[in-house]
N, C-alpha and C. Protein backbone atom coordinates (compact mmCIF):
# COMPACT_ATOMS: atom_id res chain seq x y z
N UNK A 1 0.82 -1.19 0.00
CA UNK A 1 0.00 0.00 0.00
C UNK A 1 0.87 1.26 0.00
N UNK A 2 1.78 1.48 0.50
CA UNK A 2 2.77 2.21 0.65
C UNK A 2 3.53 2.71 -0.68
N UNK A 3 3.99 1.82 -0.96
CA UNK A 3 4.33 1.80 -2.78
C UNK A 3 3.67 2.47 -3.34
N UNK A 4 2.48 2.06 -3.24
CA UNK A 4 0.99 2.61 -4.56
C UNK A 4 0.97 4.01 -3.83
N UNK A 5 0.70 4.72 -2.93
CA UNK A 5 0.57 5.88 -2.53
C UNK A 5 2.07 6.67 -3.03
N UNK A 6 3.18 6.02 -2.28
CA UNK A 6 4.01 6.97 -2.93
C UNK A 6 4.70 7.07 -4.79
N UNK A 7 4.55 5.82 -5.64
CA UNK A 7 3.94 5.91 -6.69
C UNK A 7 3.02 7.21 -7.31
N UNK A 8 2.13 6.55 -6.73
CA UNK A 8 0.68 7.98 -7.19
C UNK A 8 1.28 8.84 -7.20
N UNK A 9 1.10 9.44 -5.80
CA UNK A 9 1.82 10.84 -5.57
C UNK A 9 3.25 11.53 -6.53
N UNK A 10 3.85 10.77 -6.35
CA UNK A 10 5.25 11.29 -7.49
C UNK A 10 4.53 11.37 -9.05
N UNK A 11 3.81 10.00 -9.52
CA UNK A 11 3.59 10.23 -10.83
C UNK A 11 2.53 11.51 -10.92
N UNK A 12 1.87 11.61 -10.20
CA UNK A 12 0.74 13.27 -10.31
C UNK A 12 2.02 14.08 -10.57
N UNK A 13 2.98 14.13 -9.70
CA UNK A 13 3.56 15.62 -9.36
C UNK A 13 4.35 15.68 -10.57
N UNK A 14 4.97 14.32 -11.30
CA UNK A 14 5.30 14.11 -12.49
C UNK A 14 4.24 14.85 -13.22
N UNK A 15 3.30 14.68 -13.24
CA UNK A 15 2.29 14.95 -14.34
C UNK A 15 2.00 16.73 -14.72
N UNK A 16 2.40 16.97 -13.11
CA UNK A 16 1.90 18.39 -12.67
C UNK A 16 2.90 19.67 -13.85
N UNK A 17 4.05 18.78 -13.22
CA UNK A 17 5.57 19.70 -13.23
C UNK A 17 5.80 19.19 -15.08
N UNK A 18 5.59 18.25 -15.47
CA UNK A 18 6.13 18.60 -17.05
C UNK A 18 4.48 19.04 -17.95
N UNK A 19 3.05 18.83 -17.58
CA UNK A 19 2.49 19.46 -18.59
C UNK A 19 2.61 20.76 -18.90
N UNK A 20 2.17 20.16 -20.72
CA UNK A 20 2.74 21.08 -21.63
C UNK A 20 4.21 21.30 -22.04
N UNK A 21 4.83 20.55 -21.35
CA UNK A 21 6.29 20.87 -21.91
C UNK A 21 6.48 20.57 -23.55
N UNK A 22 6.07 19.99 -24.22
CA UNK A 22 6.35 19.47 -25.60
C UNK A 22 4.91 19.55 -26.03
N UNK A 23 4.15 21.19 -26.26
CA UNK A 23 3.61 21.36 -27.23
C UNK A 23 2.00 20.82 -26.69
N UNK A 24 1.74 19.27 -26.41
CA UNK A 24 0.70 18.85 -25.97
C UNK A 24 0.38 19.29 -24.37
N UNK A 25 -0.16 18.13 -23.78
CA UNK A 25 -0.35 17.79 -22.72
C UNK A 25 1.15 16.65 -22.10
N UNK A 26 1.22 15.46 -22.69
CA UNK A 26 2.29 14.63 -22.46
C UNK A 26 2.36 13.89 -23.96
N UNK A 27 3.97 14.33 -24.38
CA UNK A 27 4.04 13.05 -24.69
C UNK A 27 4.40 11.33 -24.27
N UNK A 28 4.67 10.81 -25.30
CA UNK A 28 4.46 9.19 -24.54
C UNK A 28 6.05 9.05 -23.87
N UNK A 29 7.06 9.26 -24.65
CA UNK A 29 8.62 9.42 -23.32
C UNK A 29 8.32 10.40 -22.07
N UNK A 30 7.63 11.41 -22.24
CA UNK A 30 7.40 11.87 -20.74
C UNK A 30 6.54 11.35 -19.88
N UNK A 31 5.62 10.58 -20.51
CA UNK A 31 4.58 9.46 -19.19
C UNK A 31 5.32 7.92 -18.91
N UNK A 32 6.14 7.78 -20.05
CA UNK A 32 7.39 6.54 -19.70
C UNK A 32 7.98 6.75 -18.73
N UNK A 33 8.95 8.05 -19.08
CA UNK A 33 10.24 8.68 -18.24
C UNK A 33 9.12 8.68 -16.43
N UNK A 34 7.94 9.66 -16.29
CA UNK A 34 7.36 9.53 -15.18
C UNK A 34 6.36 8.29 -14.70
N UNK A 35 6.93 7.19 -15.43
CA UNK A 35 6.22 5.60 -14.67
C UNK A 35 7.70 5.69 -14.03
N UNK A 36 8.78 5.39 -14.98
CA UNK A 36 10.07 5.24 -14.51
C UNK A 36 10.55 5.96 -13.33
N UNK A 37 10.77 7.08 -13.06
CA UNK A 37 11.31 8.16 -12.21
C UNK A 37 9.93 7.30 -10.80
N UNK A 38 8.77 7.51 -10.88
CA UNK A 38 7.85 7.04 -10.11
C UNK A 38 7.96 5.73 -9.01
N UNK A 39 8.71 5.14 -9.97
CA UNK A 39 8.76 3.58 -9.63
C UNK A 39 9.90 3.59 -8.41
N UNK A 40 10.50 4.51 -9.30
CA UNK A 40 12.08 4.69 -8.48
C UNK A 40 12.17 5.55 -7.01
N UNK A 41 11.23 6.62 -7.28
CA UNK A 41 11.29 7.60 -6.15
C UNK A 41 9.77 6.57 -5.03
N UNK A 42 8.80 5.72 -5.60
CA UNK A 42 8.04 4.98 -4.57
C UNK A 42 9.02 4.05 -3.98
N UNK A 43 10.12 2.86 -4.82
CA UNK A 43 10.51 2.09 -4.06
C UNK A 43 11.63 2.72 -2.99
N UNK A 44 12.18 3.54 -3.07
CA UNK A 44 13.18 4.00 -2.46
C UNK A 44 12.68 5.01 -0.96
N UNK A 45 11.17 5.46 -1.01
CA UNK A 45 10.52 5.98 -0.06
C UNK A 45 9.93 5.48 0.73
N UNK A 46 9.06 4.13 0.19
CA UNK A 46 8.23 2.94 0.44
C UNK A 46 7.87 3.22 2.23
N UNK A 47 8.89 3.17 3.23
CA UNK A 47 9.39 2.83 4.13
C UNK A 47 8.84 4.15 4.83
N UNK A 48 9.24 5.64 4.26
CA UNK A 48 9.20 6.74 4.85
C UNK A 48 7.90 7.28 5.15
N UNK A 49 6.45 7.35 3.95
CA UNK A 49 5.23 7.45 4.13
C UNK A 49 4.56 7.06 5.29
N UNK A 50 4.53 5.52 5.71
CA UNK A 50 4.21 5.68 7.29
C UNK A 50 3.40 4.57 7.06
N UNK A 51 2.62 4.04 8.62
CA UNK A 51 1.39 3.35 8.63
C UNK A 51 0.33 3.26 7.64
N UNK A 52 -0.03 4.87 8.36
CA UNK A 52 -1.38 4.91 7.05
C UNK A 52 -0.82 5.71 6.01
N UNK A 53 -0.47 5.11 4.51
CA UNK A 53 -0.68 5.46 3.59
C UNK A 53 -1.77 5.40 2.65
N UNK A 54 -2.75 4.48 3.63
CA UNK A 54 -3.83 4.56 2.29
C UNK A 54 -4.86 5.94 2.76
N UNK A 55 -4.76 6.62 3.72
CA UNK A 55 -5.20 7.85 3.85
C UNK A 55 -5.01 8.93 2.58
N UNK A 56 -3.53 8.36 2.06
CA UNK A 56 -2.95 9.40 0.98
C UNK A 56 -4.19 9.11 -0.50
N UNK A 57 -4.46 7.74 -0.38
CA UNK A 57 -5.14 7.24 -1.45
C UNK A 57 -6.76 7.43 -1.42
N UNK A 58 -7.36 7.63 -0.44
CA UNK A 58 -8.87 8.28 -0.42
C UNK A 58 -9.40 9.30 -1.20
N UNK A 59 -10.29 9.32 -2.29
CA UNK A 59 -10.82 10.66 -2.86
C UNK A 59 -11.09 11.62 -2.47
N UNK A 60 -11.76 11.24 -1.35
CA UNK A 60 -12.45 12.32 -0.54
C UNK A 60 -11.30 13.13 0.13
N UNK A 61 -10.07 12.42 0.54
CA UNK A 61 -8.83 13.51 1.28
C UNK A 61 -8.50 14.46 -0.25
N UNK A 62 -8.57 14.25 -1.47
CA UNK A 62 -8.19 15.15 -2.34
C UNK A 62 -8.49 15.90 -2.46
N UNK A 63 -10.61 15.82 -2.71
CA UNK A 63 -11.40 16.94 -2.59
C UNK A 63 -11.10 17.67 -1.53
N UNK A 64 -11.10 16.89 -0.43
CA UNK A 64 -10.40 17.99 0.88
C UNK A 64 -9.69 18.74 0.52
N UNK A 65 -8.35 18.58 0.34
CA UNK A 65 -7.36 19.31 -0.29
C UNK A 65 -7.52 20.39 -1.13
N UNK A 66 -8.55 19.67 -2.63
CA UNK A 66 -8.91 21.16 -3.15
C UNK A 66 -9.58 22.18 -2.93
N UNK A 67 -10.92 22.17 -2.09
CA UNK A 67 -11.36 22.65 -1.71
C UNK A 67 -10.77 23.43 -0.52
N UNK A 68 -10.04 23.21 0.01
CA UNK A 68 -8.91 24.08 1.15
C UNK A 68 -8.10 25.00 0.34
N UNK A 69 -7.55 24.87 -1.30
CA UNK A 69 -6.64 25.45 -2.18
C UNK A 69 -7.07 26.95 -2.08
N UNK A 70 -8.58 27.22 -1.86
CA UNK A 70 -9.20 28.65 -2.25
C UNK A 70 -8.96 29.33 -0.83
N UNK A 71 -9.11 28.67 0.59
CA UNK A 71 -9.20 29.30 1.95
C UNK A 71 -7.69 29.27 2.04
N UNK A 72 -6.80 28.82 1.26
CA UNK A 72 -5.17 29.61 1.51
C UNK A 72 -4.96 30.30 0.87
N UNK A 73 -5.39 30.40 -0.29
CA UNK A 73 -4.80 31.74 -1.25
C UNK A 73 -5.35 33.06 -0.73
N UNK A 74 -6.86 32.89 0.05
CA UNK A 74 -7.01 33.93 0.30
C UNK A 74 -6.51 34.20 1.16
N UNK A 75 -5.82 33.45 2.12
CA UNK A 75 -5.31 33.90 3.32
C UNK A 75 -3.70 34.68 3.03
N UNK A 76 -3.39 33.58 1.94
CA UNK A 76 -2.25 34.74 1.56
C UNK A 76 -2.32 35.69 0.73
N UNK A 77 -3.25 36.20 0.18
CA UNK A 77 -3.68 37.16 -0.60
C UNK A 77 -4.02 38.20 0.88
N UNK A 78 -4.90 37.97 1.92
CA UNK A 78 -4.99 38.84 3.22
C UNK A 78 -3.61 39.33 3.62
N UNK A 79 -2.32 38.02 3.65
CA UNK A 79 -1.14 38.20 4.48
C UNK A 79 -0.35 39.32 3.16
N UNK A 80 -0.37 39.01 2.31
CA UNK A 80 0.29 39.90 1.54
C UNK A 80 -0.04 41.28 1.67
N UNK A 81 -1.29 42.13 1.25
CA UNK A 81 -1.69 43.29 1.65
C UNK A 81 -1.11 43.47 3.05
N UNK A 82 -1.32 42.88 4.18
CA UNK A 82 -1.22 42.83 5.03
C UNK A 82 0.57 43.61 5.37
N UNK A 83 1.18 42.78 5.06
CA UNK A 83 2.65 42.84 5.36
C UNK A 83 3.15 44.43 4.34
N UNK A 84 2.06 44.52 2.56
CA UNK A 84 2.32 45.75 2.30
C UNK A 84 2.07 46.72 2.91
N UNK A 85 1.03 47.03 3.43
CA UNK A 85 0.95 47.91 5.05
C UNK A 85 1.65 48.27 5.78
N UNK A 86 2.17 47.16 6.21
CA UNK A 86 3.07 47.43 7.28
C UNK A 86 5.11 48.00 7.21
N UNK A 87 4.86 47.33 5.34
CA UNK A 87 6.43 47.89 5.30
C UNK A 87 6.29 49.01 4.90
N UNK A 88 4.95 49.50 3.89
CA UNK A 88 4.60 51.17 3.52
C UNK A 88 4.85 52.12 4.52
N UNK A 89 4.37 51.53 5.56
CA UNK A 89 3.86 52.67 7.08
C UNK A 89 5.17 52.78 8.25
N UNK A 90 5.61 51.47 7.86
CA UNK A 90 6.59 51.23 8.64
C UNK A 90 6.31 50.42 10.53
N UNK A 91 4.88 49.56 10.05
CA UNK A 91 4.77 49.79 11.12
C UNK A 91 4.58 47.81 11.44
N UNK A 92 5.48 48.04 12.15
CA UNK A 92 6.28 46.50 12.30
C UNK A 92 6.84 46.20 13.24
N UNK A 93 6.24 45.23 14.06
CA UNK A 93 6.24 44.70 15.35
C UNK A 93 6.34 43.37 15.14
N UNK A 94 8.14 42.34 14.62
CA UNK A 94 8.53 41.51 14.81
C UNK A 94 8.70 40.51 15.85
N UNK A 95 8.41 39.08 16.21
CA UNK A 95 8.61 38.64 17.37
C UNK A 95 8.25 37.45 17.10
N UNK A 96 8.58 36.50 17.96
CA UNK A 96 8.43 35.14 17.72
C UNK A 96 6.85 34.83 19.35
N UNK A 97 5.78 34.31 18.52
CA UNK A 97 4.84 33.78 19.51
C UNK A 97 4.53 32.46 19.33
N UNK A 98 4.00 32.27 21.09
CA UNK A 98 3.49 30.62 21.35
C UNK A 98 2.24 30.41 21.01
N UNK A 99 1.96 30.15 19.92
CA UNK A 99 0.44 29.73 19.16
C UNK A 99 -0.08 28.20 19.99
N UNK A 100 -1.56 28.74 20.55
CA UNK A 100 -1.38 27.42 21.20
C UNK A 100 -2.63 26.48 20.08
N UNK A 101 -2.44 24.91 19.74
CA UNK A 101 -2.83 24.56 18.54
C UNK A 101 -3.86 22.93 19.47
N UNK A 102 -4.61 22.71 18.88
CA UNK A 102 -5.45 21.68 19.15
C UNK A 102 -5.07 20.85 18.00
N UNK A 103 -3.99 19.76 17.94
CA UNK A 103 -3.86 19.16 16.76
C UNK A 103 -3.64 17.31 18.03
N UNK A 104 -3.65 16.57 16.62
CA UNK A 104 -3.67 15.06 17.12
C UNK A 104 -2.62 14.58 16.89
N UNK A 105 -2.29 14.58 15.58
CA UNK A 105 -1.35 13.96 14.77
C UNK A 105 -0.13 14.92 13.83
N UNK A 106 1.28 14.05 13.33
CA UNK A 106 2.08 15.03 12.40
C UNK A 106 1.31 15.68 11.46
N UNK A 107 0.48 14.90 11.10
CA UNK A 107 -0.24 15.16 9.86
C UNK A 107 -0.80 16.80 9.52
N UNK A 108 -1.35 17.33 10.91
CA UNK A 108 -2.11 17.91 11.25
C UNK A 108 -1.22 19.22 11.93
N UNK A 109 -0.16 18.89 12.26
CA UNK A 109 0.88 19.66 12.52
C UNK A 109 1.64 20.52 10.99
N UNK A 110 1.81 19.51 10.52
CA UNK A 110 2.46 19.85 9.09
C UNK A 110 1.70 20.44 8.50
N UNK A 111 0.51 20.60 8.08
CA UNK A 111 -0.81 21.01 7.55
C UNK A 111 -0.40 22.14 7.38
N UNK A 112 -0.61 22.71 9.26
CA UNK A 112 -1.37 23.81 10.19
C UNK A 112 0.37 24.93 9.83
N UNK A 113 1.45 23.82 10.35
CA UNK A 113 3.14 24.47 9.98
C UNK A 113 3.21 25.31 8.54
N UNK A 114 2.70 24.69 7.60
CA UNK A 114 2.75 24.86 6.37
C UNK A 114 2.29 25.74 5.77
N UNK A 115 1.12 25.84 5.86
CA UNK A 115 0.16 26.87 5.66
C UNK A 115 0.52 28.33 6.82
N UNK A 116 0.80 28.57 7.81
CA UNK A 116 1.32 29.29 8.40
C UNK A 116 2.61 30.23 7.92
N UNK A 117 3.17 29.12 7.38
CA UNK A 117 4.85 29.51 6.59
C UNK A 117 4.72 30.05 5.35
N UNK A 118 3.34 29.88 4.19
CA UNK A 118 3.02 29.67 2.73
C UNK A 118 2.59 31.60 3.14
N UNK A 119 2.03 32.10 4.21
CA UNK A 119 1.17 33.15 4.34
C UNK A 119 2.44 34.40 4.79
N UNK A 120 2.47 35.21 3.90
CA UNK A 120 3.94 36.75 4.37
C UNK A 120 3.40 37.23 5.67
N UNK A 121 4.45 37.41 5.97
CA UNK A 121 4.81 37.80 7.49
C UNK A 121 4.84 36.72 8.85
N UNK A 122 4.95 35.39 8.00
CA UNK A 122 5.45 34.98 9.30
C UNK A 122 5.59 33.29 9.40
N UNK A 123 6.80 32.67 9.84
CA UNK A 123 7.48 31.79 9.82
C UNK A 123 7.13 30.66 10.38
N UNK A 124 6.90 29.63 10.57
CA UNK A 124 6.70 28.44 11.78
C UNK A 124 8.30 28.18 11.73
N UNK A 125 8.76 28.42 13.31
CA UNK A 125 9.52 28.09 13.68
C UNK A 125 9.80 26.61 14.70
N UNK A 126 8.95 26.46 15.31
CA UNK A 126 8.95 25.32 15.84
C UNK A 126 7.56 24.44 16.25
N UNK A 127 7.21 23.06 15.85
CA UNK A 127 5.87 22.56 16.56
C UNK A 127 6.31 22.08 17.89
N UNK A 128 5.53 22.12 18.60
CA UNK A 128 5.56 21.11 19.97
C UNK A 128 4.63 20.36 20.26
N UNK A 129 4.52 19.28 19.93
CA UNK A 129 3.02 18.63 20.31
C UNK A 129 2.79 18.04 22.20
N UNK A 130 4.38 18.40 22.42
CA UNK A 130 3.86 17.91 23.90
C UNK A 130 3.40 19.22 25.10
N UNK A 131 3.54 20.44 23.95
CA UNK A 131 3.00 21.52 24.62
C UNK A 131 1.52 21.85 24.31
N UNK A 132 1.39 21.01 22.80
CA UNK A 132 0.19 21.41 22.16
C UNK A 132 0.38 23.07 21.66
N UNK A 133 1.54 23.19 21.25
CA UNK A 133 1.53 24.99 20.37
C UNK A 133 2.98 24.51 19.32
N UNK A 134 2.85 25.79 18.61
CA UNK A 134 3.55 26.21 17.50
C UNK A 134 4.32 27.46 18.08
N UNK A 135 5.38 27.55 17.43
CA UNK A 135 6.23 28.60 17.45
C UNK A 135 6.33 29.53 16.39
N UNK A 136 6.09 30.77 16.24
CA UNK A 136 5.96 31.19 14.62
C UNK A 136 6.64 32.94 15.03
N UNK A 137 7.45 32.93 13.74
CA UNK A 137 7.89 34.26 13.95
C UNK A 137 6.79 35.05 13.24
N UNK A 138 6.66 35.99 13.74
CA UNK A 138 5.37 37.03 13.54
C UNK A 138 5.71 38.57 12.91
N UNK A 139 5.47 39.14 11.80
CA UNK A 139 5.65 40.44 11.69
C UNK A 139 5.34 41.60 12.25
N UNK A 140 3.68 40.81 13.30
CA UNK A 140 2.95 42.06 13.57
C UNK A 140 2.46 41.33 15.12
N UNK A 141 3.43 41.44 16.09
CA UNK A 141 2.90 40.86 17.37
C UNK A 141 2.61 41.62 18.02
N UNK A 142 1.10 41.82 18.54
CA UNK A 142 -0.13 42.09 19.09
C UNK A 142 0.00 41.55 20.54
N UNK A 143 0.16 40.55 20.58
CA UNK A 143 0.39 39.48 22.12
C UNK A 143 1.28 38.05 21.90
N UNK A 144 2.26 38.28 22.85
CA UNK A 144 3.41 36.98 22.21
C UNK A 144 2.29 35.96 22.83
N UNK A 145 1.48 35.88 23.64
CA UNK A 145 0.86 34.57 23.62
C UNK A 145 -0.74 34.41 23.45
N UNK A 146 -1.25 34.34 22.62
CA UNK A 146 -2.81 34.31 22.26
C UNK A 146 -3.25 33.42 22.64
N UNK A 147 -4.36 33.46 22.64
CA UNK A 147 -5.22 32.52 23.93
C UNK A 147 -5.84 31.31 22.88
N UNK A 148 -5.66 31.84 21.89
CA UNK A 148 -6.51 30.85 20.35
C UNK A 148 -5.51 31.05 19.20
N UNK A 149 -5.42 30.22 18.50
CA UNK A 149 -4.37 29.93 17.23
C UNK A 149 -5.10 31.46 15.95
N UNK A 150 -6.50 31.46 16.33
CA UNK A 150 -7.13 31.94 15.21
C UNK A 150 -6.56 33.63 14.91
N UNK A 151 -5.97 34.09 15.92
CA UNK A 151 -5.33 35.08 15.87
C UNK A 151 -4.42 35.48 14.98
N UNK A 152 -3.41 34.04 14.63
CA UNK A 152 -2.50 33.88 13.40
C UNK A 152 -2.96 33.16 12.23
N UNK A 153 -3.22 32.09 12.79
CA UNK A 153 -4.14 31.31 12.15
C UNK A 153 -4.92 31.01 11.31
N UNK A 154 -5.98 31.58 11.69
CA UNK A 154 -7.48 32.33 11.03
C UNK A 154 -8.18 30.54 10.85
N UNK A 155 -8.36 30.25 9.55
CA UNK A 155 -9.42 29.44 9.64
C UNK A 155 -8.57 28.23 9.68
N UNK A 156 -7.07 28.06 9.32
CA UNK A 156 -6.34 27.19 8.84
C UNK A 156 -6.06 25.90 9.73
N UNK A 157 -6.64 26.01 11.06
CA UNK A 157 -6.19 24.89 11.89
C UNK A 157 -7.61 24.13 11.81
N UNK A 158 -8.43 24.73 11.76
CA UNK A 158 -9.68 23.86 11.48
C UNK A 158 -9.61 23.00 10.54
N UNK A 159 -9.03 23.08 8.97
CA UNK A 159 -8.86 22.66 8.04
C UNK A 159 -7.55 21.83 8.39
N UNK A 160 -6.82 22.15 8.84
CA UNK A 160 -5.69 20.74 9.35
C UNK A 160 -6.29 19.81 10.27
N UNK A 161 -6.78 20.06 11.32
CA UNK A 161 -7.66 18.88 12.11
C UNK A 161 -8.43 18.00 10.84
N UNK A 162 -9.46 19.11 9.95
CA UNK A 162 -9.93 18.14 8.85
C UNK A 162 -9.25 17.44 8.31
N UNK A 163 -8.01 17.73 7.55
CA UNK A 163 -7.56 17.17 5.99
C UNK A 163 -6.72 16.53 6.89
N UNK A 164 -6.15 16.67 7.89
CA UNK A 164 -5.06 15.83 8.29
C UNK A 164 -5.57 14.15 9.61
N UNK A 165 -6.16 13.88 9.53
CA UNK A 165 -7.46 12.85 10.42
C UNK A 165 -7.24 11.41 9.87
């Protein structure tokens, strides 16, 4: 099961990263070359994906996924304006805060890390799951310790508890 998930996954990202390169969609040496490269980057990972890999293989976690694609862009579309503000005005209050996070699993950590890091102005610096918070450098700190993630956050930890389960 492991194989087939990390398989999949590489051959999509194969699929992602060369369409259109030669004119079409794919030609037939570039869906060869990405069975090949696929085969190679699943057996050699096999091991690293984890227990549940067939989580990776569920439809419904994809739709998840896409449907989450629109609540990050806007969030970094918010963080961007956001950070232009603040370098226009000059008004910038750097600092590293303890985000405190309701998560279960890596899964859900990485999500919540990720999306945090994807959004300007501000870094995940460290998870702690045995504190239950995140560490994140901040452009615009308000309070180094917020009482709710949603402060930095916004909707994005809800959607990691989801997609990451």
């Amino acid at each position: 099961m492991r194989f087939i998930a990390a398989f999949l996954w590489s051959f999509v990202l194969w699929l992602v990263l060369t369409a259109g390169s030669s004119g079409m969609l794919w030609s037939t040496q570039e869906l060869a070359a990405g069975v090949i490269f696929s085969v190679i980057v699943a057996f050699t990972t096999r091991t690293v994906i984890g227990e549940k890999a067939d989580r990776f293989l569920n439809p419904l976690k994809w739709v998840g996924f896409l449907a989450y694609i629109p609540v990050l862009f806007w969030g970094m579309t918010k963080a961007n304006l956001d950070v232009a503000y603040r370098v226009i005005t000059g008004r910038i209050k750097p600092g590293i805060v303890r985000v405190p996070v309701e998560l279960k699993n890596d899964a859900q950590y990485t999500i919540l890390s990720n999306s945090i890091t994807l959004t300007p102005g501000t870094l995940t610096i460290d998870a702690c799951p045995d504190e239950g918070a995140l560490y994140v450098h901040w452009i615009n700190v308000t309070e180094p310790e917020p009482e709710d993630s949603t402060v930095i956050a916004g909707p994005f930890e809800k959607w990691a508890r989801r997609l990451g389960k």
